[in-house]
Protein backbone atom coordinates (compact mmCIF):
# COMPACT_ATOMS: atom_id res chain seq x y z
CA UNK A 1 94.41 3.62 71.38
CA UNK A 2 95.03 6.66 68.81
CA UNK A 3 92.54 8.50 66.68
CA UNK A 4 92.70 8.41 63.02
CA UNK A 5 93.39 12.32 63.58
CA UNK A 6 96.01 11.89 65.80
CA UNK A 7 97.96 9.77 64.30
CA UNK A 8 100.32 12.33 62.75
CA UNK A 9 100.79 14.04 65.89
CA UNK A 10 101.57 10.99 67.55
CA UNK A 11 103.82 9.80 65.05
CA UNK A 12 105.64 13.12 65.55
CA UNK A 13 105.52 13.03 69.62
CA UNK A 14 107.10 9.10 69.16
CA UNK A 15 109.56 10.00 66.70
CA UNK A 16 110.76 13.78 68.88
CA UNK A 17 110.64 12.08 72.10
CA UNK A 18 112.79 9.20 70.72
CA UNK A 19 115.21 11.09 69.24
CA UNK A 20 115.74 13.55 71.71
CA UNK A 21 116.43 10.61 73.68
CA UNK A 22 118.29 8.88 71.44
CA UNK A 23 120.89 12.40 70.84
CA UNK A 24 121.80 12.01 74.72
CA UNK A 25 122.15 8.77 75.02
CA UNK A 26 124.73 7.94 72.10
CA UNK A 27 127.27 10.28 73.89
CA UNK A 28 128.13 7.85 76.20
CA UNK A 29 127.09 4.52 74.34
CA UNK A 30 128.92 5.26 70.88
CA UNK A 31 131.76 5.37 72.23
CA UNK A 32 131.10 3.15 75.58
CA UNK A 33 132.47 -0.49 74.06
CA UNK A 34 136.16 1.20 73.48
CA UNK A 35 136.07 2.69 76.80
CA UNK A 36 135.71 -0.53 78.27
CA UNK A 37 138.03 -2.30 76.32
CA UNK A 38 140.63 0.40 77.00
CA UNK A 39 139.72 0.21 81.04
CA UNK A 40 141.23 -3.62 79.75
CA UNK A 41 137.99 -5.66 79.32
CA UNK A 42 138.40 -8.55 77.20
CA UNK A 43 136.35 -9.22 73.72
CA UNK A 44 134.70 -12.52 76.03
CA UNK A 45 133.70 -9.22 78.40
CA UNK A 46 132.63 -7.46 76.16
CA UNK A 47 130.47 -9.60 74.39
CA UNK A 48 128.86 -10.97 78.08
CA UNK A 49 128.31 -7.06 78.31
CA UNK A 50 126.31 -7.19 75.12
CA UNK A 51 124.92 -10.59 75.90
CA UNK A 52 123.34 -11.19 79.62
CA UNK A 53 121.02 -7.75 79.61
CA UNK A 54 119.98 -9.60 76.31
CA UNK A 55 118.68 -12.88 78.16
CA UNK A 56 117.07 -10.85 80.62
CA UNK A 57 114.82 -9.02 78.21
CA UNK A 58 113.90 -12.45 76.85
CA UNK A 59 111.37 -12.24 80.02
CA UNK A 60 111.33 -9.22 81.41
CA UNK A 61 110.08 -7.19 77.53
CA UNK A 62 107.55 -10.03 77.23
CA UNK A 63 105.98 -9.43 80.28
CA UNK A 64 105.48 -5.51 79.70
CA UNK A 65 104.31 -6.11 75.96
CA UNK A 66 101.56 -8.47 77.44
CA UNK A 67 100.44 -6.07 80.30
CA UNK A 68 100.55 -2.86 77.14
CA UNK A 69 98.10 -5.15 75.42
CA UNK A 70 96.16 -6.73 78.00
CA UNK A 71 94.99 -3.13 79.40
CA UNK A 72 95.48 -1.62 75.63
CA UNK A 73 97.57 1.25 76.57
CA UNK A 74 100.75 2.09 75.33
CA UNK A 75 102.06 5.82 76.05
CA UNK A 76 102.37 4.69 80.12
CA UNK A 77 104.94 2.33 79.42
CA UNK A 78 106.69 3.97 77.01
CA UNK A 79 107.12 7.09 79.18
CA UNK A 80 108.04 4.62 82.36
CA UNK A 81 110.79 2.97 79.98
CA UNK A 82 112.28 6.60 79.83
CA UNK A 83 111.90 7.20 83.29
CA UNK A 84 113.37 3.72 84.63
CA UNK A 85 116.38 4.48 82.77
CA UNK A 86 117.45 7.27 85.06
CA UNK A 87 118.66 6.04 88.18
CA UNK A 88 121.15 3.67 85.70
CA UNK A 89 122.32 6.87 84.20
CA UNK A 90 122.94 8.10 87.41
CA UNK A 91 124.85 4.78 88.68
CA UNK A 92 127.00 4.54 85.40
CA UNK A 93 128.33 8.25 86.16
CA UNK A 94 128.90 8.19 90.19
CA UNK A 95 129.34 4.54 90.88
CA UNK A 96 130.81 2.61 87.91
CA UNK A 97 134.70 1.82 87.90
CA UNK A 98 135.54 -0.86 86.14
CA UNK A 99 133.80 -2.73 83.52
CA UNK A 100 132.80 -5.41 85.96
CA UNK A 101 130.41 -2.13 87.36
CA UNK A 102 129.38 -1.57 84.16
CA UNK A 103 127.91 -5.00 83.47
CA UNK A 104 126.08 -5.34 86.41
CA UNK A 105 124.55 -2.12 86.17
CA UNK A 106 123.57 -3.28 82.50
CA UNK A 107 122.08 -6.23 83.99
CA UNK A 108 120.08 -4.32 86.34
CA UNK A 109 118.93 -2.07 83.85
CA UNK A 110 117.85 -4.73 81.73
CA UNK A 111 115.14 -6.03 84.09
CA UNK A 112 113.26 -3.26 83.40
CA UNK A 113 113.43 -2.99 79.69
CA UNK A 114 109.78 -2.47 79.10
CA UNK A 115 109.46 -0.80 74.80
CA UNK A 116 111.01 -3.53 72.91
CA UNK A 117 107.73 -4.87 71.66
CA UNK A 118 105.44 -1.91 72.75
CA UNK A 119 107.56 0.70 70.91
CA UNK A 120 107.23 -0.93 67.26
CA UNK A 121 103.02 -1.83 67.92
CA UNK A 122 102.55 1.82 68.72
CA UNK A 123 104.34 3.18 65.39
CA UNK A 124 102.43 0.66 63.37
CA UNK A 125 99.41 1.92 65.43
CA UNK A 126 99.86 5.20 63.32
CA UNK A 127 99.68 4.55 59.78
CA UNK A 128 98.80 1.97 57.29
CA UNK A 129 101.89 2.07 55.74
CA UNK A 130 103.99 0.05 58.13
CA UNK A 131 107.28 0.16 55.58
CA UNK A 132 107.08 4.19 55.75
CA UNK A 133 106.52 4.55 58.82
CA UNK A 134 109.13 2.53 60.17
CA UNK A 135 111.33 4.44 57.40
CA UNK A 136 110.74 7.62 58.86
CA UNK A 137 111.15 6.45 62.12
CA UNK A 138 114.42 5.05 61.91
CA UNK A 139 115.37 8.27 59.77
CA UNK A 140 114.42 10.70 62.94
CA UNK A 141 116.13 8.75 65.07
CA UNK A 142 119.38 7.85 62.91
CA UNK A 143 119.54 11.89 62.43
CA UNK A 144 119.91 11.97 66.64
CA UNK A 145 121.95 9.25 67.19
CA UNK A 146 124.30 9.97 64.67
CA UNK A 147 124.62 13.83 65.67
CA UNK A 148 125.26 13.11 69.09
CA UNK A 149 127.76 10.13 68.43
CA UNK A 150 129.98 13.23 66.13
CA UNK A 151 131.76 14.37 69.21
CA UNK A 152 130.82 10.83 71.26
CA UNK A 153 134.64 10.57 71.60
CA UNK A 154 135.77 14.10 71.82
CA UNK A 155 133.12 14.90 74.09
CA UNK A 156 134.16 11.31 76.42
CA UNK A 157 138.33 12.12 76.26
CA UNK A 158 137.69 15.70 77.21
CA UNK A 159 134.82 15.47 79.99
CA UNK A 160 134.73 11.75 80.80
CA UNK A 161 132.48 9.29 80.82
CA UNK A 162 130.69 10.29 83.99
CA UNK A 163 129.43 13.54 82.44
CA UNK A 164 128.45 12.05 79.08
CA UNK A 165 126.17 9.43 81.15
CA UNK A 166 124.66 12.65 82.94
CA UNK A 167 123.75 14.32 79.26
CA UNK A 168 121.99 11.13 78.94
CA UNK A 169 120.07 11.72 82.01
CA UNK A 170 119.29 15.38 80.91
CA UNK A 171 117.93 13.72 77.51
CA UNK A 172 115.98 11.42 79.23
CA UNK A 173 114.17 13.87 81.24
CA UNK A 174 113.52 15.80 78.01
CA UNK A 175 112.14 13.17 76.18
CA UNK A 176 109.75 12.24 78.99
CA UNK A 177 108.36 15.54 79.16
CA UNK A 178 107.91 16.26 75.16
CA UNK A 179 106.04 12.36 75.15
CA UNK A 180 103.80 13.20 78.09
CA UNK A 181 102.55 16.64 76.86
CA UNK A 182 102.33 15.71 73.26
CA UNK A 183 101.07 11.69 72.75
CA UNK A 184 97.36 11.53 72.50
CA UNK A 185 95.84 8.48 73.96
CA UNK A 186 92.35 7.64 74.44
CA UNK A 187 90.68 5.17 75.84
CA UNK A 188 87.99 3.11 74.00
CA UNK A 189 85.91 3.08 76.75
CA UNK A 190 85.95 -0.03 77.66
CA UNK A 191 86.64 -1.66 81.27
CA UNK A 192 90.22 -4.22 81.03
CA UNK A 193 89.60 -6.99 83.13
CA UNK A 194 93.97 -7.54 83.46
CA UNK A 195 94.19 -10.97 85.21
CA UNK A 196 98.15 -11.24 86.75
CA UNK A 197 97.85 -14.92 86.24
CA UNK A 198 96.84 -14.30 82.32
CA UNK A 199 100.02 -11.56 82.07
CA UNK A 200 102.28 -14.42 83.37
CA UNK A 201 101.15 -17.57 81.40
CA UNK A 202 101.01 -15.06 77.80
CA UNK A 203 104.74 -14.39 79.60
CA UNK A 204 105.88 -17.98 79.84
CA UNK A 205 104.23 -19.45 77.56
CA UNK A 206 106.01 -17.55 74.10
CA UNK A 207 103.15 -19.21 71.68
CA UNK A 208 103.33 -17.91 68.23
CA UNK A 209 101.12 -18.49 65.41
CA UNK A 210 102.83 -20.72 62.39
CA UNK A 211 104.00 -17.49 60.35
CA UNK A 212 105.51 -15.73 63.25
CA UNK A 213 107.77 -18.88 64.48
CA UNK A 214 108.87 -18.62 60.85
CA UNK A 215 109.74 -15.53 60.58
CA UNK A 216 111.27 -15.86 64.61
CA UNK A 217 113.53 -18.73 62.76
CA UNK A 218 114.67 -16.07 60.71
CA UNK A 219 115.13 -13.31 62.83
CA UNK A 220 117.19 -15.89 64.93
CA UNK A 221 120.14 -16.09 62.67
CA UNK A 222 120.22 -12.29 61.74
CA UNK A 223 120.80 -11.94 65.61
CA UNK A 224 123.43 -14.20 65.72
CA UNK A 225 125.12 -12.27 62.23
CA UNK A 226 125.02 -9.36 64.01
CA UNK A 227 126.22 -10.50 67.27
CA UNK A 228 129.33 -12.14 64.89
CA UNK A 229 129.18 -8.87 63.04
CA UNK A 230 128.91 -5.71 65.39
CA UNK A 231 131.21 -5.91 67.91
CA UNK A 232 134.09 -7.71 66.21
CA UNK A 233 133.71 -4.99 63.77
CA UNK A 234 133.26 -1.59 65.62
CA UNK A 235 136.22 -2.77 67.33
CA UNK A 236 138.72 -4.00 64.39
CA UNK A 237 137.76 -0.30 63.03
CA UNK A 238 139.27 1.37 66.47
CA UNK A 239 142.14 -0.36 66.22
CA UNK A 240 142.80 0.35 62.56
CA UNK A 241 142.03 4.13 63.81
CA UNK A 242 145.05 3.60 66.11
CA UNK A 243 142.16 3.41 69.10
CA UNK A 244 141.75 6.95 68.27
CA UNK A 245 138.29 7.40 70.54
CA UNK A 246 137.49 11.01 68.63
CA UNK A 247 138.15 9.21 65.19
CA UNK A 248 136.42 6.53 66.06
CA UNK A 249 133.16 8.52 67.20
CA UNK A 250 133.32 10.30 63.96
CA UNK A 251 133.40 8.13 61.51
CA UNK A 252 130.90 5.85 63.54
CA UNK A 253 128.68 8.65 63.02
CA UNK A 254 129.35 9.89 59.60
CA UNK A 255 128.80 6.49 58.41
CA UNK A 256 125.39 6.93 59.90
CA UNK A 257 124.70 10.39 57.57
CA UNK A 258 123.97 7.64 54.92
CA UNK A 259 121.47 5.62 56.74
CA UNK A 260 119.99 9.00 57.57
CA UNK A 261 119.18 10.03 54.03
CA UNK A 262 118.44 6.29 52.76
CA UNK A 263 115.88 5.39 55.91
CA UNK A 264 112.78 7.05 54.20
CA UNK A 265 113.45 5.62 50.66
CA UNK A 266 113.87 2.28 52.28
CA UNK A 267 110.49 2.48 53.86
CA UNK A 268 108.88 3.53 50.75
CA UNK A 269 110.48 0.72 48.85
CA UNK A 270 109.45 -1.47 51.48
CA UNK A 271 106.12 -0.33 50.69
CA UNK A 272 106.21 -0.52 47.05
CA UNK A 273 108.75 -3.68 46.38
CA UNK A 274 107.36 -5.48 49.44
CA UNK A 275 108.95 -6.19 53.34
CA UNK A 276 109.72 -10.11 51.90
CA UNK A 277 111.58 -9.14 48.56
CA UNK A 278 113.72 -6.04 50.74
CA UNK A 279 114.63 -8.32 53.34
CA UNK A 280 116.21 -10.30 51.08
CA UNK A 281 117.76 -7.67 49.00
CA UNK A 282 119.79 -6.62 52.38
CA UNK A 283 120.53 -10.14 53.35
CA UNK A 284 122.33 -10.38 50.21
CA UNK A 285 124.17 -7.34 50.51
CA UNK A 286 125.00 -8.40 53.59
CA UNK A 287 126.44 -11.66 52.24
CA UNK A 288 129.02 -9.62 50.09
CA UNK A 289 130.64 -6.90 52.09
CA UNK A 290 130.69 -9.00 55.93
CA UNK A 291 133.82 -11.15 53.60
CA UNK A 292 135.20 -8.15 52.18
CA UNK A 293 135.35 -6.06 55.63
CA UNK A 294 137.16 -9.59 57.04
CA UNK A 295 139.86 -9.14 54.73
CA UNK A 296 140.60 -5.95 54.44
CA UNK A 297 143.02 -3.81 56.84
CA UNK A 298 142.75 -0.99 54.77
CA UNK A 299 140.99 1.71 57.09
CA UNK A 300 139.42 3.89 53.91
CA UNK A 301 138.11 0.21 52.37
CA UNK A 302 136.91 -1.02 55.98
CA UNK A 303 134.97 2.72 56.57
CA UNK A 304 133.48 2.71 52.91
CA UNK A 305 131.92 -0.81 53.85
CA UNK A 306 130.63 0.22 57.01
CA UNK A 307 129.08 2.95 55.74
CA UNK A 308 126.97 0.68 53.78
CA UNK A 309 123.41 1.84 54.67
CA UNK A 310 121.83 -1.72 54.47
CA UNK A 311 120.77 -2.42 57.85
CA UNK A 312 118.09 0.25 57.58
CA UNK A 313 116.46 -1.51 55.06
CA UNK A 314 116.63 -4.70 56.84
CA UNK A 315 115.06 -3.07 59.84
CA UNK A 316 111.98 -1.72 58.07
CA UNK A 317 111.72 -4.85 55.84
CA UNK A 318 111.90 -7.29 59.30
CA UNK A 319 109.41 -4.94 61.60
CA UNK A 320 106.91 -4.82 59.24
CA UNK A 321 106.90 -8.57 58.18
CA UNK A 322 106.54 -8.49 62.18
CA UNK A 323 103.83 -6.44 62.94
CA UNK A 324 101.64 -7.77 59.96
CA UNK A 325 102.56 -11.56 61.07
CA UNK A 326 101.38 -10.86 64.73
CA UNK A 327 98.12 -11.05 66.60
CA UNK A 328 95.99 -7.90 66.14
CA UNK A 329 94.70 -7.78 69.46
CA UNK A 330 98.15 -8.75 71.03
CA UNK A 331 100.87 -6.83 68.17
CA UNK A 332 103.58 -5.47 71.23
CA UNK A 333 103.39 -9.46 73.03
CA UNK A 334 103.89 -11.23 69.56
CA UNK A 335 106.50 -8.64 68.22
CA UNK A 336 108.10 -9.00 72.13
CA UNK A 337 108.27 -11.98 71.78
CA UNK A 338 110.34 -12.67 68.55
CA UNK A 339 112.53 -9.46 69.94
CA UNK A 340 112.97 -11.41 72.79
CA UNK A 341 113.30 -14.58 70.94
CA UNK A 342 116.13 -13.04 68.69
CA UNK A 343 118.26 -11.03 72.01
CA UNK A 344 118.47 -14.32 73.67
CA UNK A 345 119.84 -15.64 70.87
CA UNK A 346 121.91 -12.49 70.36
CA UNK A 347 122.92 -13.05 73.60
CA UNK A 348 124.52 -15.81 72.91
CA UNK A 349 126.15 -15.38 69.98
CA UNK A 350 127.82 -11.92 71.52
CA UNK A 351 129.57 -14.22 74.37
CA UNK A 352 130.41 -16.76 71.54
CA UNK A 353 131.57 -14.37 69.31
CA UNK A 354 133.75 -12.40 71.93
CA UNK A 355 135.40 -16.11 72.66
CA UNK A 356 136.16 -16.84 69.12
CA UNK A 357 137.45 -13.52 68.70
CA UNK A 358 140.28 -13.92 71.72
CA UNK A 359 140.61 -17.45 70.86
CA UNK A 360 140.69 -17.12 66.65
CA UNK A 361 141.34 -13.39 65.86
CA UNK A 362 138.26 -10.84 64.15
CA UNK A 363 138.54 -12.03 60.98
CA UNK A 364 136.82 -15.49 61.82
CA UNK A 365 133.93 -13.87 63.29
CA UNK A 366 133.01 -12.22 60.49
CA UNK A 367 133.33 -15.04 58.16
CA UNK A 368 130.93 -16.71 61.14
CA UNK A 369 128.74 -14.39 60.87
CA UNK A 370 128.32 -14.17 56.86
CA UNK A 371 127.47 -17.74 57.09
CA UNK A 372 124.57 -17.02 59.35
CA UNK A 373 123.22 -13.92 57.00
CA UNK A 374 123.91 -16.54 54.13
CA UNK A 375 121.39 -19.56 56.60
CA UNK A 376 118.43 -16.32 57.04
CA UNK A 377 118.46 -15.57 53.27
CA UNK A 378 117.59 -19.47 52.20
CA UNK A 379 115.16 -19.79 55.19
CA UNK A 380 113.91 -16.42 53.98
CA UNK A 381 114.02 -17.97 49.95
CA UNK A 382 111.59 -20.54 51.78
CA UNK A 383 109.34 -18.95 53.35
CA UNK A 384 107.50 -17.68 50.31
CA UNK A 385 104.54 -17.51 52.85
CA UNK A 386 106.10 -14.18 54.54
CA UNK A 387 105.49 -12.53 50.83
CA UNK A 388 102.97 -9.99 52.48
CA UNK A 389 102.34 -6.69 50.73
């Protein structure tokens, strides 16, 4: 699909493209959860807002990831996962009221969720060095999202919602047109027979070889930490910031200056340490501040531990144990597949986790989901297997 040549280029056009993308879409999304929660959605809401687009893209990423590989092109469907996100955009800003609107817009949306698995087997596609590359990658786009989710609130409580959603549009359009005229893709010449029946049973049929359902195991219960984690958390942080939305927005983002400088040495130390051994390291980190940021209602404490810049190294450390675990000739269905594996499950634990929170208070989710992080790091202990260089 790429040249050796081109691979720096198209590393480049991924990485631009993305994060042009990625700048105009966290002005609405940063701040998007306490907008809903102030329109008076409910934590159970909130988390089915989170949760159902998730099950969806169980099927509907699978499916794209196994037509990306079955006719061996990727930059078509990356560009029509840009493209299909428009008219959404465009329904959030003139047609969404209440958060009921915005959930079944997310739903739509979500049926045509095509990059989860073809995004990641295209990055890989460019270098060797799947740890780096995934470094840099995240760094790029952590620089974007987190300068656009700065003024995320400011921008939201003096313009509204509507008009952040059409920014996104703008970006969208932008990043379409920098992919298109700068990816290089060849063809290797050779004629795909795609066979719809083929597309549908590789769809159905989620079959993994022994190391991936390991690792799947494992990327199972950091979904469900995070679903514990995220939203119990983003939100206990508003509330501390007197549901301040500019505050809110800022430190969100400021937090996200330290993943910014951290995502390239991650990769590298990925590289160099191994993607096992830094999974690990993070899952353990993990295991010590998700307690601490339970306890605490001191706003400084709570912002210093969310500022924690572990979960890019987790990120590099999981996607490359994925990509090197997966089928060469099928990398974007395999790696769709445990994405898909882990949202459902995600999915899940987000509608769980917003019950437990209205039923049992913030504080319990966390220490829910530390004892998930705490189940992934002994399966991960296990699995001496995944101890790929």
């Amino acid at each position: 699909m790429t040249l050796k040549g081109e691979n720096r280029q198209n590393f480049a056009s991924l990485a631009v493209s993305r994060s042009l993308k990625g700048f105009f879409d966290s002005i609405p999304n940063t701040i998007l959860t306490p907008y809903l929660y102030d329109l008076g959605a409910s934590f159970t809401l909130l988390g089915s807002f989170r949760a159902l687009p998730s099950m969806i893209n169980l099927i509907s990423s699978r499916f794209w990831g196994a037509v990306s590989d079955a006719t061996n092109r990727r930059k078509p469907f990356i560009l029509l996962s840009f493209l299909l996100s428009v008219p959404f955009f465009l329904a959030y800003a003139f047609i969404a009221s209440s958060p009921e609107d915005y959930l079944l817009i997310g739903i739509l949306n979500s049926l045509f969720s095509i990059e989860a698995g073809i995004m990641p087997a295209t990055i890989a596609s460019t270098s060797t060095r799947l740890g780096r590359a995934f470094g840099d990658y995240s760094f790029a786009t952590s620089v974007a999202w987190t300068s656009g989710g700065i003024f995320s609130g400011w921008f939201v409580e003096h313009y509204g919602i509507n008009q952040a959603f059409l920014l996104s549009t703008l970006g969208t359009l932008l990043a379409s047109i920098t992919l298109l005229f700068t990816y290089k893709e060849k063809n290797d010449g050779k004629h795909h027979n795609v066979k719809p029946q083929k597309i549908v049973q590789k769809t159905i049929s989620f079959d993994l070889n022994p190391r991936a359902k390991k690792l799947a195991l494992i990327a199972v219960f950091t979904a469900l930490r995070s679903a514990f984690f995220g939203l119990p958390a983003m939100m206990k942080m508003y509330a501390l910031l007197g549901r301040s939305k500019t505050s809110y927005s800022i430190i969100l983002s400021l937090a996200g200056l330290t993943s910014i400088v951290t995502s390239p040495l991650y990769g590298r130390a990925v590289d160099r340490f191994g993607a096992r051994n830094s999974a690990i390291t993070s899952l353990l980190v993990y295991t010590i501040y998700l307690p601490l940021m339970a306890l605490t209602n001191d706003i400084t404490l709570f912002a210093i531990l969310w500022a924690v810049p572990i979960g890019n190294l987790e990120y590099a450390a999981l996607m490359s144990l994925k990509v090197k675990v997966s089928n060469p000739s099928g990398k974007a269905t395999d790696i769709g597949t445990i994405e898909a594996i882990s949202s459902l499950f995600s999915a899940f634990g987000n509608i769980a986790a917003g019950i437990v929170v209205d039923r049992l208070g913030i504080a319990s989710s966390l220490f829910i989901a530390t004892a998930f992080d705490a189940m992934a790091l002994l399966l991960l202990f296990r699995k001496t297997d995944l101890l790929i260089r």
